[in-house]
PDB file of N, CA and C in Angstrom:
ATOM      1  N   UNK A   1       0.838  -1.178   0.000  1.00  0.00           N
ATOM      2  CA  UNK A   1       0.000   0.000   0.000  1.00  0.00           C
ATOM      3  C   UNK A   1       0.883   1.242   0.000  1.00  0.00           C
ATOM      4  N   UNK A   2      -0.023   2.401  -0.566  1.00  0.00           N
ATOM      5  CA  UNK A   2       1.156   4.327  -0.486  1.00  0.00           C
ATOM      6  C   UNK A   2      -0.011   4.732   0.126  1.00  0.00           C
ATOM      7  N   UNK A   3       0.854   5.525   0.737  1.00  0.00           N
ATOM      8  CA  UNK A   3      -0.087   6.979   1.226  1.00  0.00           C
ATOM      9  C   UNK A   3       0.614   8.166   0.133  1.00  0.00           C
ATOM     10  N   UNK A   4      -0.127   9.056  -0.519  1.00  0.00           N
ATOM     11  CA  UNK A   4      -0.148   9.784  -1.144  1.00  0.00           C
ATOM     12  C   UNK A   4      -0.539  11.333  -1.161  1.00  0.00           C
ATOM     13  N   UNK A   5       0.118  12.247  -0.750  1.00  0.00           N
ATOM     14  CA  UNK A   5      -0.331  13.729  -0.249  1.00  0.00           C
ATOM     15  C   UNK A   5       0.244  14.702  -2.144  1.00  0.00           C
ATOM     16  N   UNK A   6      -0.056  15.144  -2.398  1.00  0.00           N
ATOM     17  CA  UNK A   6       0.175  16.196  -3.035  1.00  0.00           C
ATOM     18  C   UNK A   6       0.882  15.425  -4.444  1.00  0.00           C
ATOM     19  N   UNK A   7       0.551  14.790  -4.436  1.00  0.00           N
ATOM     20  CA  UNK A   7       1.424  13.571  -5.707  1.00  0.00           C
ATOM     21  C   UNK A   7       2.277  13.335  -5.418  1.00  0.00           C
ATOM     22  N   UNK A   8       2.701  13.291  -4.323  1.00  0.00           N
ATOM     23  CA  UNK A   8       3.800  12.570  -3.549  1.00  0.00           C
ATOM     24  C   UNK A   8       3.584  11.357  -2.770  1.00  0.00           C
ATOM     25  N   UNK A   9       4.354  10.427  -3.089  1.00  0.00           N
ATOM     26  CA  UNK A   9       4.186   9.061  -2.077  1.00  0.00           C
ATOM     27  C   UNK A   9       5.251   9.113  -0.640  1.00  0.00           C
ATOM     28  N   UNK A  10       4.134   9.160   0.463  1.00  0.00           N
ATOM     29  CA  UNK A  10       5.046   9.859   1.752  1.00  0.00           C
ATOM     30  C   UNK A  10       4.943   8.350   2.485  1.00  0.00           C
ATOM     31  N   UNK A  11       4.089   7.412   1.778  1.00  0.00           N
ATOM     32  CA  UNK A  11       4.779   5.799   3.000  1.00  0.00           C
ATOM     33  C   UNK A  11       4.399   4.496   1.510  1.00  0.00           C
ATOM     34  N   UNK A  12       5.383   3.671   1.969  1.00  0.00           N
ATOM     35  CA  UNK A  12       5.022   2.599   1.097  1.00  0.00           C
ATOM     36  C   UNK A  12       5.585   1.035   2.025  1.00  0.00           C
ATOM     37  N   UNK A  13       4.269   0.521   1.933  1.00  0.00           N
ATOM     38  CA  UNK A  13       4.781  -0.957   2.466  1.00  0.00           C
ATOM     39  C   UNK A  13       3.549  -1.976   2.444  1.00  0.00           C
ATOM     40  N   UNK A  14       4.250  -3.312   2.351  1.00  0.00           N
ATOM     41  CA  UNK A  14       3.063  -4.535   2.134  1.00  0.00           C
ATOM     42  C   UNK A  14       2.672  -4.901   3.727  1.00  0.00           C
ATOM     43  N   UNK A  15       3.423  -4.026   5.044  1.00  0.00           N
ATOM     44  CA  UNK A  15       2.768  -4.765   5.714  1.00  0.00           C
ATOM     45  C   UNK A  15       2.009  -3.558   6.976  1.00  0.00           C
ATOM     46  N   UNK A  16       1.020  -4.156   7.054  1.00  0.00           N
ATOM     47  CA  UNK A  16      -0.539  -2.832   7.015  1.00  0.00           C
ATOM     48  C   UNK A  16      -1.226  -3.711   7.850  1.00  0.00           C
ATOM     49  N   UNK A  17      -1.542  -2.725   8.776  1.00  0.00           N
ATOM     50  CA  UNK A  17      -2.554  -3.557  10.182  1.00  0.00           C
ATOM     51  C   UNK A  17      -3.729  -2.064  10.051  1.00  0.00           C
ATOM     52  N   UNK A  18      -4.316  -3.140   9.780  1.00  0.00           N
ATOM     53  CA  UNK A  18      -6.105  -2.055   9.421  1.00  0.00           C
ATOM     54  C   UNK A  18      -6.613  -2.234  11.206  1.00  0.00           C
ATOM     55  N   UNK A  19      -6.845  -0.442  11.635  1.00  0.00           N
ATOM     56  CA  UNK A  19      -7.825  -0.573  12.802  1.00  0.00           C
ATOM     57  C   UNK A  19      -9.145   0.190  12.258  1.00  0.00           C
ATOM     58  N   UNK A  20     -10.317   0.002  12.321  1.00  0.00           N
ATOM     59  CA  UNK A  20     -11.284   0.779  12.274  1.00  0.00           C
ATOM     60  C   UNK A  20     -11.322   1.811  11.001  1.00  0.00           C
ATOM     61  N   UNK A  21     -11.088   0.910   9.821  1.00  0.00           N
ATOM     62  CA  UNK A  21     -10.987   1.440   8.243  1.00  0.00           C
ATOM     63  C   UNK A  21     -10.068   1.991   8.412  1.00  0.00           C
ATOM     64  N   UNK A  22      -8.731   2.359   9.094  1.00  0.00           N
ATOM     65  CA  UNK A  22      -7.762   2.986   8.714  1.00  0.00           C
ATOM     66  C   UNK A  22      -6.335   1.988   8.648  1.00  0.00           C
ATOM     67  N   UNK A  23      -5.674   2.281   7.343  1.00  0.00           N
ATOM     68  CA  UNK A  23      -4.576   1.182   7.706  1.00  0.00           C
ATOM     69  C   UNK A  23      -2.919   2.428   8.483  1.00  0.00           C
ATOM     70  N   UNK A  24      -2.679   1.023   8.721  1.00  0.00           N
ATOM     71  CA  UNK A  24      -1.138   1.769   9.679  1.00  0.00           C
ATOM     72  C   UNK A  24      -0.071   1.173   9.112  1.00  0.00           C
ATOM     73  N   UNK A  25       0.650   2.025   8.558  1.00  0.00           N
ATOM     74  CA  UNK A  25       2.219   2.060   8.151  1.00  0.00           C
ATOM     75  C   UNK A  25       2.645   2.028   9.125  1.00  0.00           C
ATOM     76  N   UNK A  26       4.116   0.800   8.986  1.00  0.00           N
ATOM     77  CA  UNK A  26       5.326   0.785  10.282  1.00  0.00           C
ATOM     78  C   UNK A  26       6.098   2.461   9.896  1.00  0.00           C
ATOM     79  N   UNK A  27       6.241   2.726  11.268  1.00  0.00           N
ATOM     80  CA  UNK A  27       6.826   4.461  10.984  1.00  0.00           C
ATOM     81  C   UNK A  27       8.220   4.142  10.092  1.00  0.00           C
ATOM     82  N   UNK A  28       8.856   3.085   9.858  1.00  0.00           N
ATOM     83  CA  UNK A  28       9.552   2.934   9.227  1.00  0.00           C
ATOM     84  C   UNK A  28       9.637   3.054   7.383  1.00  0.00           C
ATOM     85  N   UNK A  29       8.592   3.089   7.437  1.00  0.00           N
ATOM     86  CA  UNK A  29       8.319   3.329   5.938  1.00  0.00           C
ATOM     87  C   UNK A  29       7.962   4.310   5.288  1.00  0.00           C
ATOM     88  N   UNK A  30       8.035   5.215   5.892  1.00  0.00           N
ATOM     89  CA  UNK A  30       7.436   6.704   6.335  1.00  0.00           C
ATOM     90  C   UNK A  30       8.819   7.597   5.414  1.00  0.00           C
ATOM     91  N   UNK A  31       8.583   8.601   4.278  1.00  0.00           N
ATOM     92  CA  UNK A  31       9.499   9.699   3.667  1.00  0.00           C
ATOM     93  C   UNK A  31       9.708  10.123   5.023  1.00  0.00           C
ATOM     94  N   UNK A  32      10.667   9.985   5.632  1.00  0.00           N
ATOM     95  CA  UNK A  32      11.072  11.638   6.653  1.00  0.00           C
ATOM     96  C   UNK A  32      10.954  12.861   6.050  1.00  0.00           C
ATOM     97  N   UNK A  33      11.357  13.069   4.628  1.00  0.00           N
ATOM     98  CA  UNK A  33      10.979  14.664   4.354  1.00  0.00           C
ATOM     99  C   UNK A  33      10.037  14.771   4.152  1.00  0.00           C
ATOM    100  N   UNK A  34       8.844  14.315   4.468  1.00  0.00           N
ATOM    101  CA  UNK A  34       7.517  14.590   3.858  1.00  0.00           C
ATOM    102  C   UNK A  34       6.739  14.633   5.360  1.00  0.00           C
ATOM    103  N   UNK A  35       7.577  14.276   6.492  1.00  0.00           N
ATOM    104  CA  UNK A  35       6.901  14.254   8.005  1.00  0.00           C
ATOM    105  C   UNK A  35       7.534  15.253   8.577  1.00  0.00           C
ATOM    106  N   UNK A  36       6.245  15.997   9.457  1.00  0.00           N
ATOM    107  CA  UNK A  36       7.178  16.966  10.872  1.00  0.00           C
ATOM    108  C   UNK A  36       6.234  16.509  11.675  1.00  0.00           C
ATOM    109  N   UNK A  37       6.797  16.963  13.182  1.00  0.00           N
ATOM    110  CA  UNK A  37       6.593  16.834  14.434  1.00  0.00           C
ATOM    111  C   UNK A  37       5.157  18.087  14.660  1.00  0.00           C
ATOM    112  N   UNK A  38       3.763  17.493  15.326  1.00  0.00           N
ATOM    113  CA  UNK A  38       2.939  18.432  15.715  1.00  0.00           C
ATOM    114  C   UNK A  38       2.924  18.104  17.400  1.00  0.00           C
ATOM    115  N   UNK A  39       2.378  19.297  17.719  1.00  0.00           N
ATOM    116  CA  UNK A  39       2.407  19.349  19.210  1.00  0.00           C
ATOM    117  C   UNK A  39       0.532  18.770  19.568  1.00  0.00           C
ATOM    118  N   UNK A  40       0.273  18.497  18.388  1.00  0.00           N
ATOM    119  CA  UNK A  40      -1.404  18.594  18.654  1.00  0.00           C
ATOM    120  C   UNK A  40      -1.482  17.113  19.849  1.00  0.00           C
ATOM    121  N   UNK A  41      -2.427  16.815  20.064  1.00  0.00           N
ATOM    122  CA  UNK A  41      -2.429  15.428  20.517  1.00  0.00           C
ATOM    123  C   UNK A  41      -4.115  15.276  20.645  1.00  0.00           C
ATOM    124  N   UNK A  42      -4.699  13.939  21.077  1.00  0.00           N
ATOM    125  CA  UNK A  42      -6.026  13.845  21.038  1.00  0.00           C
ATOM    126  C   UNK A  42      -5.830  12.628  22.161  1.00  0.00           C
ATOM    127  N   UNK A  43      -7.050  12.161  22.055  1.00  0.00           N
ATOM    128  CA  UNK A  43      -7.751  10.758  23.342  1.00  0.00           C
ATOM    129  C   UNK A  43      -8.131   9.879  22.791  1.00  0.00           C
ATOM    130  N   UNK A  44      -7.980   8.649  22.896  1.00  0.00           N
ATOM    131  CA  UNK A  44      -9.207   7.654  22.035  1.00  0.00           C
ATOM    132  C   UNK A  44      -9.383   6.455  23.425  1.00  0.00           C
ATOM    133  N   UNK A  45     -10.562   6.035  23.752  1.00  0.00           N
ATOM    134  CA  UNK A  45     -10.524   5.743  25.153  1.00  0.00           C
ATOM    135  C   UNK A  45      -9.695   4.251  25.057  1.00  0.00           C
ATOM    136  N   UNK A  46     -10.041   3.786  23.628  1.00  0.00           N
ATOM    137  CA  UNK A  46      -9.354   2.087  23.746  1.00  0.00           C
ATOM    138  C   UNK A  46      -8.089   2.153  23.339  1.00  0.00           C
ATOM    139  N   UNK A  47      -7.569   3.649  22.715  1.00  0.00           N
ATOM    140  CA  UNK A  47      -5.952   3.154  21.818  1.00  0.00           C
ATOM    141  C   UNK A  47      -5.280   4.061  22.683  1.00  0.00           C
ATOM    142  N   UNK A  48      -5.709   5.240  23.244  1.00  0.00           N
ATOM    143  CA  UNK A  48      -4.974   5.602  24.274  1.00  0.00           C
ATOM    144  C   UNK A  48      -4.343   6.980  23.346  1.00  0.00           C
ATOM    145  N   UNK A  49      -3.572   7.811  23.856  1.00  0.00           N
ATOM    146  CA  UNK A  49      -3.004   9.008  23.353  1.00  0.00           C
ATOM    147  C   UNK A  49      -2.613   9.410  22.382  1.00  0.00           C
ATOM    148  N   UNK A  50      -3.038   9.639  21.419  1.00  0.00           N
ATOM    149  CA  UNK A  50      -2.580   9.842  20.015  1.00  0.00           C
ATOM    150  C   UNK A  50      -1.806  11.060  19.824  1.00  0.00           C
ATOM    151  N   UNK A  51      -0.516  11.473  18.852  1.00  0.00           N
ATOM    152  CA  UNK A  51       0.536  12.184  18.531  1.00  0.00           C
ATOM    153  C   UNK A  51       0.257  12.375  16.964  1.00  0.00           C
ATOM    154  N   UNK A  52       0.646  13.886  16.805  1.00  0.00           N
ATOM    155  CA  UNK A  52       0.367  13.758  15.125  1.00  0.00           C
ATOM    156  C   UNK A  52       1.620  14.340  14.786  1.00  0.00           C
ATOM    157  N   UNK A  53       1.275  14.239  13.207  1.00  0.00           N
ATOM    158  CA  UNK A  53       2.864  14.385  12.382  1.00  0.00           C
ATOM    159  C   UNK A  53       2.200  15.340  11.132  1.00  0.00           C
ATOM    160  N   UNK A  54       2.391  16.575  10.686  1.00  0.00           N
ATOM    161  CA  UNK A  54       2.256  17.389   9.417  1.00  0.00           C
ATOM    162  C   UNK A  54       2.755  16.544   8.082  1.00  0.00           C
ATOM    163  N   UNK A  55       2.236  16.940   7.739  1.00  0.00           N
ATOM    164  CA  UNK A  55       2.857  15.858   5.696  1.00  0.00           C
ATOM    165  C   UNK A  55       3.143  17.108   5.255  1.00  0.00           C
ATOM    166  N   UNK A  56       4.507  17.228   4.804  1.00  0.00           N
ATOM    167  CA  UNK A  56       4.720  18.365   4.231  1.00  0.00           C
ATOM    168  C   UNK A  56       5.304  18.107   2.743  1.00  0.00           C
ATOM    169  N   UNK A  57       4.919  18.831   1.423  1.00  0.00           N
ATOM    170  CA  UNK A  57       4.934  18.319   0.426  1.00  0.00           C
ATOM    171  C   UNK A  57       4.762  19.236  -0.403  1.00  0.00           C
ATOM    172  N   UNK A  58       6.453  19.329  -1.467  1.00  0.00           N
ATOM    173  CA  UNK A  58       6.726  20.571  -2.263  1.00  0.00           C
ATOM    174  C   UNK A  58       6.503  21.913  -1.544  1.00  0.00           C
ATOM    175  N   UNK A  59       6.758  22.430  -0.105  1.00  0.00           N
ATOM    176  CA  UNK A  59       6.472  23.633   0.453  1.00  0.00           C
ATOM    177  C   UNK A  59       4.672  23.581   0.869  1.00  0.00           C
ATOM    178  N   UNK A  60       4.304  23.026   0.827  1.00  0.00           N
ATOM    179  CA  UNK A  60       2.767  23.006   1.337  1.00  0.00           C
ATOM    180  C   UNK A  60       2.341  22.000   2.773  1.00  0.00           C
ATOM    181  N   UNK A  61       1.721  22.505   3.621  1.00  0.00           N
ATOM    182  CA  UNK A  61       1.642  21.853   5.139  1.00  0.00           C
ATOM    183  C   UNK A  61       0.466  21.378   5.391  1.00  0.00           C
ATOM    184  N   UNK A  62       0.119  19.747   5.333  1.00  0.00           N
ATOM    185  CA  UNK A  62      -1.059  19.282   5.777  1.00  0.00           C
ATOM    186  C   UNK A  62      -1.077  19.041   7.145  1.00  0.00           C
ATOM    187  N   UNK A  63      -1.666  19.870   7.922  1.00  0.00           N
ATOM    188  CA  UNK A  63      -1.905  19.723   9.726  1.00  0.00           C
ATOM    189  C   UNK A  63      -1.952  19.067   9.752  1.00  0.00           C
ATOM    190  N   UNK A  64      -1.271  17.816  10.967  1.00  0.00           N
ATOM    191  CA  UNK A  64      -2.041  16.991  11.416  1.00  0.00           C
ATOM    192  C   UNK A  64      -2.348  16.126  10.815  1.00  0.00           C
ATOM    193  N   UNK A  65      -1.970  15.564   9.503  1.00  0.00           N
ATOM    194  CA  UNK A  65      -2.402  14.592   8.680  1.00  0.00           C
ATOM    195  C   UNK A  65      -1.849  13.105   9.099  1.00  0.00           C
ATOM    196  N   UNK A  66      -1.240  12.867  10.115  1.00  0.00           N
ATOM    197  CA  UNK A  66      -1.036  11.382   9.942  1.00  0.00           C
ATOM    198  C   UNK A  66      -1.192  11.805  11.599  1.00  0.00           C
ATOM    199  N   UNK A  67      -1.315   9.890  11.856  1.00  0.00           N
ATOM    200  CA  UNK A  67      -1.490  10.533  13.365  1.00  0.00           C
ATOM    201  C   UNK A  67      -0.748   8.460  13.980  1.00  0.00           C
ATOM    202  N   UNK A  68      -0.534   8.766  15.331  1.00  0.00           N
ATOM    203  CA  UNK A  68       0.525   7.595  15.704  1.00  0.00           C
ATOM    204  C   UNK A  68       0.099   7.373  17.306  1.00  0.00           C
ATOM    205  N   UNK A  69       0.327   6.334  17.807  1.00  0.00           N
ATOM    206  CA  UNK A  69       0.050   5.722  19.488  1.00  0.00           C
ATOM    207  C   UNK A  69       1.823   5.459  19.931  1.00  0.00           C
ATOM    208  N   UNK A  70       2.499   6.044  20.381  1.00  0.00           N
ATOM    209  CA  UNK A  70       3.956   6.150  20.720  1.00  0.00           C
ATOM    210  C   UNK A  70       3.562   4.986  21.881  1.00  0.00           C
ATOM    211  N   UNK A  71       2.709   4.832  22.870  1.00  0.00           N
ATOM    212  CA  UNK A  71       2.122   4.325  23.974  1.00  0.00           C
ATOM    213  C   UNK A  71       0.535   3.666  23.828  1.00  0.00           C
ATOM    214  N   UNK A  72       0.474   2.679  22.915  1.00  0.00           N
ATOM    215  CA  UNK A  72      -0.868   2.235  22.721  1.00  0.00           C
ATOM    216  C   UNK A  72      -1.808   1.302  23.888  1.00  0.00           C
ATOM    217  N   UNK A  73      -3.103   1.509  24.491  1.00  0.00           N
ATOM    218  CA  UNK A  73      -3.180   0.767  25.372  1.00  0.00           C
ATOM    219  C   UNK A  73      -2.936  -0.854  24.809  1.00  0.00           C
ATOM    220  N   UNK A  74      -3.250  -2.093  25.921  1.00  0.00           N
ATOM    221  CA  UNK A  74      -2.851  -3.156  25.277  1.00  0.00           C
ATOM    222  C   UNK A  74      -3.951  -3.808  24.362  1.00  0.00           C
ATOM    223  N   UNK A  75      -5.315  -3.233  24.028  1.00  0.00           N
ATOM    224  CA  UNK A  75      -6.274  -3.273  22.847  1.00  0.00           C
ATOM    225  C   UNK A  75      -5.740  -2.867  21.997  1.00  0.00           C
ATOM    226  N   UNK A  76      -5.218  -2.173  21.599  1.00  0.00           N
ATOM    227  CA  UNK A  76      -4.726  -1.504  20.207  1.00  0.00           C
ATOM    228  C   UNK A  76      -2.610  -2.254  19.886  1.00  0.00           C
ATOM    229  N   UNK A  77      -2.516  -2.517  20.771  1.00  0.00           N
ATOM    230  CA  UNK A  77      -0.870  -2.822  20.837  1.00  0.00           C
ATOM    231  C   UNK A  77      -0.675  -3.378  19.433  1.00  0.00           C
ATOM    232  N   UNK A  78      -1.412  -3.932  18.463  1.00  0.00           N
ATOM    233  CA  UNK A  78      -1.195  -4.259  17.388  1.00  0.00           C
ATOM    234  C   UNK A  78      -0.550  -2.897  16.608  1.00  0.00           C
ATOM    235  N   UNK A  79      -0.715  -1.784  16.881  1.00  0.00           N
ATOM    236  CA  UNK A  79      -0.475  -0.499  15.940  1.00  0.00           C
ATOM    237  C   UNK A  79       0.674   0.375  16.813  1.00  0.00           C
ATOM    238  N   UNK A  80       1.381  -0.340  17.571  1.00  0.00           N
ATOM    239  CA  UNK A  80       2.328   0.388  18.179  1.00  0.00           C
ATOM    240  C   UNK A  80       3.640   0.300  17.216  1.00  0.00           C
ATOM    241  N   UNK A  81       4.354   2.025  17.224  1.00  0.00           N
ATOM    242  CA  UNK A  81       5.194   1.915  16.219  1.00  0.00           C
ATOM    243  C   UNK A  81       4.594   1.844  14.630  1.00  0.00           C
ATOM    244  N   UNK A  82       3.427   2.510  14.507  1.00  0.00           N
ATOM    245  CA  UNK A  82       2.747   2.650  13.172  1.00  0.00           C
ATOM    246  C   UNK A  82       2.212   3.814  12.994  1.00  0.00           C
ATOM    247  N   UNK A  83       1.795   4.256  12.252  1.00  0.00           N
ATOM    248  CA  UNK A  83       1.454   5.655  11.447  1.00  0.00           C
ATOM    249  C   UNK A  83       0.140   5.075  10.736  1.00  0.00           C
ATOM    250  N   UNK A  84      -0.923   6.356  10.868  1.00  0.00           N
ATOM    251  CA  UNK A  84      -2.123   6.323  10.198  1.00  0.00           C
ATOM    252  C   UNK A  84      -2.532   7.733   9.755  1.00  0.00           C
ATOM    253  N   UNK A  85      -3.402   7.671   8.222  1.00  0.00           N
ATOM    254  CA  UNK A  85      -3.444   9.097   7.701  1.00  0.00           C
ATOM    255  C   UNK A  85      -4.705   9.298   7.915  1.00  0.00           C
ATOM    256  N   UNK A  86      -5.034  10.794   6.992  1.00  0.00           N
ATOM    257  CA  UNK A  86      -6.074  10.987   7.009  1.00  0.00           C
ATOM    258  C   UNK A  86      -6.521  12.580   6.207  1.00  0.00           C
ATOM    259  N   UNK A  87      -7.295  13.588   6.774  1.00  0.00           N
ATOM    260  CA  UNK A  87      -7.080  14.497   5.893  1.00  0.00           C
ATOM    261  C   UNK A  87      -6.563  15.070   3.661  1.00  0.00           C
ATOM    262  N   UNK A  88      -7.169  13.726   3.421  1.00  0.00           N
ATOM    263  CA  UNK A  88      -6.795  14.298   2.197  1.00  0.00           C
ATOM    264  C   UNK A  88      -5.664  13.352   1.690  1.00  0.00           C
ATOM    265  N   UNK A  89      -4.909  12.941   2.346  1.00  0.00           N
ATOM    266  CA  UNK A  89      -3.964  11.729   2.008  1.00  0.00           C
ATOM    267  C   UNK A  89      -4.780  10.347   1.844  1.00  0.00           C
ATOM    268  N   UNK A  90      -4.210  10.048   0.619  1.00  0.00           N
ATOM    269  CA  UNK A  90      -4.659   8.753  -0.178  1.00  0.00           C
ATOM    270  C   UNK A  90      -4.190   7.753   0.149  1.00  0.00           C
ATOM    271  N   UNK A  91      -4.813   6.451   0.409  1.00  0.00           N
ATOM    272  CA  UNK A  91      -4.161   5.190   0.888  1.00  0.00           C
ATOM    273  C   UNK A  91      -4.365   4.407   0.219  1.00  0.00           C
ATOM    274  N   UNK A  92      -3.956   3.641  -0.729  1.00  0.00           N
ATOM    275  CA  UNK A  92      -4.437   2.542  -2.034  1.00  0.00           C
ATOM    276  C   UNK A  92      -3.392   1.885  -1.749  1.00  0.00           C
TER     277      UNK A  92
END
């Protein structure tokens, strides 16, 4: 599978753990130049603290577009160390 922002392919890999229609890239597969660090964060009561990452692509900044469990509770532990998009980024 790619994730795809701006006609750019910012993750590519065959191995993809789908939670709740979204699939998760190992952060390893992840463009580093196409990721920055957000300070945003959110709650999810079963996966526990979520961290986001900007997709940045040719000079243009998608907020918040991928988002990650650094600390997943042990329901979700399948997606620890993975990346999930959203906002406008394509996943095929």
């Amino acid at each position: 599978m790619q994730a795809i922002w701006n006609g750019q392919v910012i993750a590519t890999s065959d191995d993809i753990v789908t939670v709740e229609g979204n699939a998760y890239f190992p952060s390893d597969s992840l463009d580093p130049q196409s990721i920055q660090p957000s300070t945003h964060r959110s709650h999810c009561g079963w996966k526990g603290e979520a961290h986001y990452y900007d997709v940045v692509v040719n000079g243009q900044v998608n907020a918040r577009a991928a988002w990650f469990y650094p600390d997943p509770k042990p329901a979700a532990a399948d997606i620890r160390g993975r990346v999930a998009f959203w906002k406008g980024v394509q996943v095929r």
